[in-house]
N, C-alpha and C. Protein backbone atom coordinates (compact mmCIF):
# COMPACT_ATOMS: atom_id res chain seq x y z
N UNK A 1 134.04 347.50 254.69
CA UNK A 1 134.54 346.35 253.98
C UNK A 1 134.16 345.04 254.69
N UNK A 2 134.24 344.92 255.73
CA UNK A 2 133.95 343.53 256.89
C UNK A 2 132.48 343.60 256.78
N UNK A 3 131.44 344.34 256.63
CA UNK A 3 130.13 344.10 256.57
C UNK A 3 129.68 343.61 255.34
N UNK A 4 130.72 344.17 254.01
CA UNK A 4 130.30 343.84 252.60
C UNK A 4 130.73 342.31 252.67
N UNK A 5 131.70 341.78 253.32
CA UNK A 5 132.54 340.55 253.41
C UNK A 5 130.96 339.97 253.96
N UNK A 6 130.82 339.82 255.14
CA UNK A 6 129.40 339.71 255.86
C UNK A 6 128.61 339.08 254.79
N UNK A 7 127.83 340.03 254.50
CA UNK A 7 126.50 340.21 253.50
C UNK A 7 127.03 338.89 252.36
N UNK A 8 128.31 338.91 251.90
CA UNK A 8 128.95 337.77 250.95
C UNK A 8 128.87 336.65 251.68
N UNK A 9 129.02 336.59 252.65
CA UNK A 9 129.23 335.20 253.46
C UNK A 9 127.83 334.75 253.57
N UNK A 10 126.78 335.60 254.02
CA UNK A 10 125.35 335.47 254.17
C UNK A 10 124.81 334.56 253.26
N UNK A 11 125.04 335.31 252.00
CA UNK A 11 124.65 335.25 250.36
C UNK A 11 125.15 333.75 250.24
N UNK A 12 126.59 333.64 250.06
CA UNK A 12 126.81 332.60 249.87
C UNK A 12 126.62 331.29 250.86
N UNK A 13 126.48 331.63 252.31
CA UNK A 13 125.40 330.62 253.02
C UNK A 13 124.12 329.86 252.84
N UNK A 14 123.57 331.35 252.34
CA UNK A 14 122.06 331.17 251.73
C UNK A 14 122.08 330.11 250.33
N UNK A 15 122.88 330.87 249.92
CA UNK A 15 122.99 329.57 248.24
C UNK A 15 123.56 328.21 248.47
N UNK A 16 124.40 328.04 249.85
CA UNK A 16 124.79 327.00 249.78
C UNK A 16 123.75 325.90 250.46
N UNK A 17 123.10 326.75 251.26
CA UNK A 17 121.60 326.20 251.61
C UNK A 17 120.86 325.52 250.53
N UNK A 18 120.91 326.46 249.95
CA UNK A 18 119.78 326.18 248.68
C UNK A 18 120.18 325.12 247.60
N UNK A 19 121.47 325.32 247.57
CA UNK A 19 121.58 324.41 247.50
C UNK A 19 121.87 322.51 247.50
N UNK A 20 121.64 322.65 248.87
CA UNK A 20 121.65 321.30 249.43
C UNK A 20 120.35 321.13 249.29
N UNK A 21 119.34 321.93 249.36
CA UNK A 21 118.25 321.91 249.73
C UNK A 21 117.57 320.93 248.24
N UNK A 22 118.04 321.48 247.02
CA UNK A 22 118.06 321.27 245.66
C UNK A 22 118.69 319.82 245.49
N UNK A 23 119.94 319.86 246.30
CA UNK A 23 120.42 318.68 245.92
C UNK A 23 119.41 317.55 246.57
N UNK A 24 118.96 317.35 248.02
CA UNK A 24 118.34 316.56 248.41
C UNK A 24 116.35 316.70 248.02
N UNK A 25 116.45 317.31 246.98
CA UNK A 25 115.24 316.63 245.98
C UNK A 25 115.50 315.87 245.00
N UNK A 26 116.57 316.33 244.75
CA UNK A 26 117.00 315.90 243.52
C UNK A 26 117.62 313.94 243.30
N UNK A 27 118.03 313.88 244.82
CA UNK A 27 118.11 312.47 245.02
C UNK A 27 116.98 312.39 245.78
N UNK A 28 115.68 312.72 246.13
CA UNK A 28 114.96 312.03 246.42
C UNK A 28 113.82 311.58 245.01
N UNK A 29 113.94 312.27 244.10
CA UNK A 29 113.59 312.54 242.81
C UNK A 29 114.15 310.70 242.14
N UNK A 30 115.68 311.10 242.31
CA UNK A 30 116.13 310.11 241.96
C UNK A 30 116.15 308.45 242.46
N UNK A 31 115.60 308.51 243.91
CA UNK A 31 115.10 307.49 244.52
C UNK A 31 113.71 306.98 243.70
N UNK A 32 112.74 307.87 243.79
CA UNK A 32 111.54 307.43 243.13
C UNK A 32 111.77 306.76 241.55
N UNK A 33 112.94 307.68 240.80
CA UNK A 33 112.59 307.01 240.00
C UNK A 33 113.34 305.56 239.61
N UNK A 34 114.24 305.12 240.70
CA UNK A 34 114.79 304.27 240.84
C UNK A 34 113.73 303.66 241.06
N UNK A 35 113.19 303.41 242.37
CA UNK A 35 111.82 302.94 242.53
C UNK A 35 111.06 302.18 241.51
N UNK A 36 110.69 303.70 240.95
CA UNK A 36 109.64 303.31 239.70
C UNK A 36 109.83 301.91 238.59
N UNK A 37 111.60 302.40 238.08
CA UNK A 37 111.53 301.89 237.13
C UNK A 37 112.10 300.26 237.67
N UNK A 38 112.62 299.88 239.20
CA UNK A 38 111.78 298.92 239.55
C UNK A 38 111.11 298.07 239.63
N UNK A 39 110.04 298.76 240.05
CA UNK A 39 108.82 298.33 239.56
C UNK A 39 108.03 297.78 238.00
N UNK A 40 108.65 298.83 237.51
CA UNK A 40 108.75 298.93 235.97
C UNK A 40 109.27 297.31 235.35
N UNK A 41 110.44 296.90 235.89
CA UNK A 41 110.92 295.91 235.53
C UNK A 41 110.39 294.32 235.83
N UNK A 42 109.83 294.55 237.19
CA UNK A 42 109.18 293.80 237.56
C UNK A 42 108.10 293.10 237.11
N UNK A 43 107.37 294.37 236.71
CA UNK A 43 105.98 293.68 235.51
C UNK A 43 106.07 293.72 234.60
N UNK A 44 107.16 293.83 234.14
CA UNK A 44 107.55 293.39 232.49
C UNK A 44 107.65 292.16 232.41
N UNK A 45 109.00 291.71 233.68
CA UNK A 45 109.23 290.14 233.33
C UNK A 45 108.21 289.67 234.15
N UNK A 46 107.21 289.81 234.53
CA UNK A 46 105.52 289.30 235.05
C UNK A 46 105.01 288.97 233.84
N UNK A 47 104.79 290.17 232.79
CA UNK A 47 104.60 290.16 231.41
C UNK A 47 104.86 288.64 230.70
N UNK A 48 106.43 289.23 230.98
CA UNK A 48 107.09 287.71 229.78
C UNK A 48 106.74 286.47 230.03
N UNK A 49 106.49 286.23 231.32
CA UNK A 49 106.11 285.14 231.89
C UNK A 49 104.74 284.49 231.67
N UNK A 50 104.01 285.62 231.63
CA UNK A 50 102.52 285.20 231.27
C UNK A 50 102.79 285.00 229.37
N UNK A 51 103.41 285.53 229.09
CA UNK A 51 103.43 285.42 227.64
C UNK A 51 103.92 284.17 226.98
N UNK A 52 105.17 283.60 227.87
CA UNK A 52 105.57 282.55 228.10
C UNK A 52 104.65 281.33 228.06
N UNK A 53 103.89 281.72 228.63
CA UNK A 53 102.31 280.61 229.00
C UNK A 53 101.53 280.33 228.03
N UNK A 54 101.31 281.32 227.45
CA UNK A 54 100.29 281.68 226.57
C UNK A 54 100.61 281.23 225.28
N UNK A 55 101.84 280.82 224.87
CA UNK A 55 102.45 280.60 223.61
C UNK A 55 101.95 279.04 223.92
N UNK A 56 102.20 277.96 224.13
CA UNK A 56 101.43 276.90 223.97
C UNK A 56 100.40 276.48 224.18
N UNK A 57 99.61 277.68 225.08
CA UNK A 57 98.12 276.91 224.86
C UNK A 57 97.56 277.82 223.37
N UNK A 58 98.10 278.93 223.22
CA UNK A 58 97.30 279.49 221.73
C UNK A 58 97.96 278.35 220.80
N UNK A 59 99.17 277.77 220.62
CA UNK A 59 99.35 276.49 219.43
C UNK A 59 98.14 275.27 219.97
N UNK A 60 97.63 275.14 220.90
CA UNK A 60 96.68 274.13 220.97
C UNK A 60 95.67 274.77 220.67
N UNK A 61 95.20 276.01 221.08
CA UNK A 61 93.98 276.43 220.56
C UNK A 61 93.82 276.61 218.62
N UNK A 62 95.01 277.06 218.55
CA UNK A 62 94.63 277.11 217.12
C UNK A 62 94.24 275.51 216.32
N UNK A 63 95.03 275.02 216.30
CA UNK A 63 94.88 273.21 216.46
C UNK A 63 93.59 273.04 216.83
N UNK A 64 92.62 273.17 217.67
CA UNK A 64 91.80 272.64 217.82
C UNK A 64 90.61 273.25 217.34
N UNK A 65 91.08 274.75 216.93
CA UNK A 65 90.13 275.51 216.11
C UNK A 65 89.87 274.91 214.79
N UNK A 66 91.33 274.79 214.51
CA UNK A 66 91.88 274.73 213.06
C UNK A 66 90.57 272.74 212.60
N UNK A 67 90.73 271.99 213.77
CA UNK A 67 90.22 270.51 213.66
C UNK A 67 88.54 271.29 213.90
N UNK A 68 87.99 271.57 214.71
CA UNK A 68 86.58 272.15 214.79
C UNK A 68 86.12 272.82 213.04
N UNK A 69 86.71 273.46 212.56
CA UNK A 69 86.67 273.74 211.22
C UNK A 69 86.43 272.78 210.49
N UNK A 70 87.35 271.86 210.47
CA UNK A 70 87.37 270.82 209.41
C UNK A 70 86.10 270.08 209.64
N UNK A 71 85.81 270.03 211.07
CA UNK A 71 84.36 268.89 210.98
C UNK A 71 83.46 270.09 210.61
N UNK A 72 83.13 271.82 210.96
CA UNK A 72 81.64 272.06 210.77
C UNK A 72 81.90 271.92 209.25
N UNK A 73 82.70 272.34 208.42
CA UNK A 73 82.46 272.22 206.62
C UNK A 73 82.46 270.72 206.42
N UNK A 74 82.57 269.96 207.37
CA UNK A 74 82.46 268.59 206.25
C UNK A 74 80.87 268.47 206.74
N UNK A 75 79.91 268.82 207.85
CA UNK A 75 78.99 268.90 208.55
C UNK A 75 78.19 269.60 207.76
N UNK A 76 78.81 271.05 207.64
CA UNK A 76 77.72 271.75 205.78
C UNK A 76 77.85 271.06 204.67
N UNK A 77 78.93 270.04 204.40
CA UNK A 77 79.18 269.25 202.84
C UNK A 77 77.71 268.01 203.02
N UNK A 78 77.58 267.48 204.59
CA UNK A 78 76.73 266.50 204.36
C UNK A 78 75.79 266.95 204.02
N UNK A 79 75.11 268.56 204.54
CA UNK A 79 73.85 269.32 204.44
C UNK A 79 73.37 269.34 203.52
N UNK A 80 74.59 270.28 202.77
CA UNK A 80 74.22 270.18 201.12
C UNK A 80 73.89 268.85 200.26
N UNK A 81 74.43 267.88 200.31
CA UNK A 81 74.18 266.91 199.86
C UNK A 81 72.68 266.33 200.11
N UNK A 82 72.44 266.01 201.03
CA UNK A 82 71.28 265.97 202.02
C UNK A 82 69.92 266.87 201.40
N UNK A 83 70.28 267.87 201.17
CA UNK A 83 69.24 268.99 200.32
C UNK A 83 69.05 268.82 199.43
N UNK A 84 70.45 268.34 198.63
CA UNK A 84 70.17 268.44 197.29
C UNK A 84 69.49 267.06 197.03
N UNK A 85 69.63 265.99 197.76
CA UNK A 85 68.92 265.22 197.79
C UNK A 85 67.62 264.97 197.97
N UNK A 86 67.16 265.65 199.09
CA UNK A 86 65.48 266.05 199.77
C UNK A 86 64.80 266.90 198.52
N UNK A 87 65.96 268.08 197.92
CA UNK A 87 65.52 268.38 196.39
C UNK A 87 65.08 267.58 195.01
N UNK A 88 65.93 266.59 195.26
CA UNK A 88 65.09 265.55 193.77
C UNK A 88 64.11 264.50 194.39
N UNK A 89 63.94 264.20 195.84
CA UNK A 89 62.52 263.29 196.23
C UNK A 89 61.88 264.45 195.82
N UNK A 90 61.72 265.59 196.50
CA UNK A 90 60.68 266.68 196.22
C UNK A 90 60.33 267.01 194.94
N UNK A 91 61.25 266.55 193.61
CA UNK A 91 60.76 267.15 192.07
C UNK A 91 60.47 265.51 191.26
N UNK A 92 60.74 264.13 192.28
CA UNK A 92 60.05 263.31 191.94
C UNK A 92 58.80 263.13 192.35
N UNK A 93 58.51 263.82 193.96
CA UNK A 93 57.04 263.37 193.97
C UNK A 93 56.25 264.34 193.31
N UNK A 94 56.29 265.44 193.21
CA UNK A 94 55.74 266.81 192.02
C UNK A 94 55.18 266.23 190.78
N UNK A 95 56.48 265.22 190.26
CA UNK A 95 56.15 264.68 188.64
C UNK A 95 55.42 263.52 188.96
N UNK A 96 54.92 262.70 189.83
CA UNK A 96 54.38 261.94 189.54
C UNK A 96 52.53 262.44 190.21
N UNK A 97 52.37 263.50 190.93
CA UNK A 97 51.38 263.93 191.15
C UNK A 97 50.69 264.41 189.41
């Protein structure tokens, strides 16, 4: 009976091993992902910040896209005009040849 007691005590030494052993992955597990997410948080609001930035120079860029537009079509409106013009010298000097 004292040896079966034994062998129980062993057993349950061994498991209680094991499990400390379990437990201290398990918070080192939990360190990392403390860690991680961290980190995680960190370059998010890095993120927001750059995003932050970026919101008023894209309203100037568009603005200045939006004004660059307006001059190249008024720039093709003179063209056309211009052609269609260089088009009737060209079908007046034709008719008088």
């Amino acid at each position: 009976m004292d040896k079966e007691i034994l062998e129980l005590l062993k057993e349950m030494q061994k498991d209680i091993k094991d499990l400390k052993v379990g437990q201290g992955r398990l918070e080192e597990g939990q360190h990392r992902l403390e860690t991680g997410q961290s980190k995680l948080e960190e370059g998010q609001q890095k993120i927001r910040m750059l995003l932050e930035e970026l919101e008023p120079k894209n309203a100037n860029r568009h603005l200045e896209l939006k004004e660059s537009i307006k001059e190249l079509r008024k720039d093709v409106n003179n063209v056309e005009i211009i052609t269609s013009s260089n088009w009737n010298d060209i079908a007046k000097l034709k008719s008088i040849k």
